[in-house]
C-alpha atoms as a PDB file:
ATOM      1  CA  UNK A   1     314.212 135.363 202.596  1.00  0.00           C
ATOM      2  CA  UNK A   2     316.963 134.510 200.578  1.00  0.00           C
ATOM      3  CA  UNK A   3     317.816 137.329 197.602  1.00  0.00           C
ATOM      4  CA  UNK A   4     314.905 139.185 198.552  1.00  0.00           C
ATOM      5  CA  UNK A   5     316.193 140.067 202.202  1.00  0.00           C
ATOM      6  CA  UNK A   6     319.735 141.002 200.582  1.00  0.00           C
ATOM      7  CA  UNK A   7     317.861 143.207 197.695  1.00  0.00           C
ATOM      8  CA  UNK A   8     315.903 144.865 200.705  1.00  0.00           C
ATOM      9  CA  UNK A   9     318.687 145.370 202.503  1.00  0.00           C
ATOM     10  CA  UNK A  10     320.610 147.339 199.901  1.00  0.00           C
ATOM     11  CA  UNK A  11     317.984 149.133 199.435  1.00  0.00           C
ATOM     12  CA  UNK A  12     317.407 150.259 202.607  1.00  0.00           C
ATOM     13  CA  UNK A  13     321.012 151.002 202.866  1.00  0.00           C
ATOM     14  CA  UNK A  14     320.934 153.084 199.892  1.00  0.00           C
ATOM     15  CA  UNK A  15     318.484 154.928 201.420  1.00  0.00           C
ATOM     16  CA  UNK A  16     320.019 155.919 204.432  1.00  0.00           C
ATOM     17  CA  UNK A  17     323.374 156.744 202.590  1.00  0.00           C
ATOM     18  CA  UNK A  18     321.936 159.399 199.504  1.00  0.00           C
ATOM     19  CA  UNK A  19     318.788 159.984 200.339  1.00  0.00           C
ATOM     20  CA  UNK A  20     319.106 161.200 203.861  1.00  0.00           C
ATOM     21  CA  UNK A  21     320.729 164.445 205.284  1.00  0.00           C
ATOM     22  CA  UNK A  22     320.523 164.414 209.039  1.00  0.00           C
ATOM     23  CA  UNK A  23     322.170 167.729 210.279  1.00  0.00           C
ATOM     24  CA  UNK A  24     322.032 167.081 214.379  1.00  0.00           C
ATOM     25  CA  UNK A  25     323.084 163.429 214.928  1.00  0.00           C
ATOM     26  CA  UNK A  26     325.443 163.587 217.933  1.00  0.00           C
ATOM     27  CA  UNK A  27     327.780 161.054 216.749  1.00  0.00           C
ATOM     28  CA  UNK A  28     325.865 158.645 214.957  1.00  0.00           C
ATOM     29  CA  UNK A  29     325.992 158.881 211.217  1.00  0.00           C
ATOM     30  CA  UNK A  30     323.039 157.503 209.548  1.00  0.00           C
ATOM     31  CA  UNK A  31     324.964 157.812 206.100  1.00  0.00           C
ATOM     32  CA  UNK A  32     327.704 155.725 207.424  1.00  0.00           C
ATOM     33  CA  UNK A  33     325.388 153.446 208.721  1.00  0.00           C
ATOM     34  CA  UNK A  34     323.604 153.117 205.382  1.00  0.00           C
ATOM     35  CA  UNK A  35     327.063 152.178 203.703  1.00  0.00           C
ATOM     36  CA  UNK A  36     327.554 149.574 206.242  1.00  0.00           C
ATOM     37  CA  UNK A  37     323.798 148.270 205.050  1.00  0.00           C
ATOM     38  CA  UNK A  38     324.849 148.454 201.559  1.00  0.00           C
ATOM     39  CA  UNK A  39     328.327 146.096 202.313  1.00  0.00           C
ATOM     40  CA  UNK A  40     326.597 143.290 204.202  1.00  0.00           C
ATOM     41  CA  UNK A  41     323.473 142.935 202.074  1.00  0.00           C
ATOM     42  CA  UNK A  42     325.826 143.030 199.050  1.00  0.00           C
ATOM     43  CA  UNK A  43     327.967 140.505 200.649  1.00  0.00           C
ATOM     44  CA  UNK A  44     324.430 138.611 201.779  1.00  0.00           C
ATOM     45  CA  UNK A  45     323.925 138.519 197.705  1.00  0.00           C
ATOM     46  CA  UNK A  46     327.146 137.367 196.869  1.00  0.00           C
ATOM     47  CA  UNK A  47     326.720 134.768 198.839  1.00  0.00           C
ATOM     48  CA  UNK A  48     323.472 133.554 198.094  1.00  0.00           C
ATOM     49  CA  UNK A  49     324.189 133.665 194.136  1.00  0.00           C
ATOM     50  CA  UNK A  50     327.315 131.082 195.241  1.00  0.00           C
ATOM     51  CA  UNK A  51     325.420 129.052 197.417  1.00  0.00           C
ATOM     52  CA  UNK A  52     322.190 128.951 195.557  1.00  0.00           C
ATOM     53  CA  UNK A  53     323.382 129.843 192.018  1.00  0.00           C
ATOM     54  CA  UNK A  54     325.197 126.293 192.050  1.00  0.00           C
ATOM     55  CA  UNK A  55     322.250 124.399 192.424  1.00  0.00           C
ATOM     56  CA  UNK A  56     320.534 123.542 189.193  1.00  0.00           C
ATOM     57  CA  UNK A  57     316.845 122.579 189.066  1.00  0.00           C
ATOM     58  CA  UNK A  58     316.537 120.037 186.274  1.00  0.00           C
ATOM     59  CA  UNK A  59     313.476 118.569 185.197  1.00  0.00           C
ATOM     60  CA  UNK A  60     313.236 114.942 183.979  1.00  0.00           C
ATOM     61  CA  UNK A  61     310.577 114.026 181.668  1.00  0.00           C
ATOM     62  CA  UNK A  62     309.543 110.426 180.864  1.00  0.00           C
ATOM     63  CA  UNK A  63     310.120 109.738 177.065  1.00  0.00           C
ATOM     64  CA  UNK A  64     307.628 107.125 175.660  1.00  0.00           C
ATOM     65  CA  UNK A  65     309.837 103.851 174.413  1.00  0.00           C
ATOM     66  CA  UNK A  66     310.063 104.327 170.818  1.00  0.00           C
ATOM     67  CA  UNK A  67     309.032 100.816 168.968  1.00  0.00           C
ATOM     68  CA  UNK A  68     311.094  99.745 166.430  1.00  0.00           C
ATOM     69  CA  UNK A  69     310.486 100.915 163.009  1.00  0.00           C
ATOM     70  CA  UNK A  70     308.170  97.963 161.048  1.00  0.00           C
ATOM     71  CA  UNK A  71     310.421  95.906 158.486  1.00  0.00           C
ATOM     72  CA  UNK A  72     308.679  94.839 155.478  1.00  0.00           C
ATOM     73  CA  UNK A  73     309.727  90.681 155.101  1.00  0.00           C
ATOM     74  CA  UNK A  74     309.030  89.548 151.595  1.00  0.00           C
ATOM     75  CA  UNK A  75     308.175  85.656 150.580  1.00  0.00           C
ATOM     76  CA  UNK A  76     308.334  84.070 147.613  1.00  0.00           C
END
C-alpha cells in the first residue's frame, strides 16, 4: 500500500479526532491520538509523492522508418 495506506490512515485519524467524543477515557485521548494518525499518514503522503512522484513512466513507441520521399529523374 503505497498512497492508499497514507489516505486510509488520515482518514482514520480524522475520524478519531472530530468525529468521536469519548467522555470516560482515563487518560488516553482518542482525539489526540487521531491527530497523531493524521501527522504520520500525512507525513507517509508526503513522502510517497517525493519518492514516487519523481519517477516518470514513459512509454516508447516504435515509429515505422519513414522512406524517402520518391524523386522524379527526367531523361532526355
Amino acid at each position: 500500500m503505497r498512497i492508499g495506506g497514507a489516505i486510509v490512515l488520515l482518514a482514520v485519524g480524522a475520524i478519531l479526532a472530530f468525529a468521536v467524543t469519548v467522555n470516560n477515557s482515563h487518560g488516553f485521548n482518542v482525539n489526540t491520538i487521531g491527530v497523531i494518525l493524521m501527522i504520520a499518514g500525512g507525513i507517509w503522503f508526503l513522502a510517497e509523492l517525493v519518492v514516487y512522484g519523481s519517477h516518470r513512466r514513459e512509454v516508447v513507441t516504435p515509429v515505422a522508418p519513414v522512406a524517402p520521399p520518391p524523386t522524379t529523374e527526367y531523361r532526355y
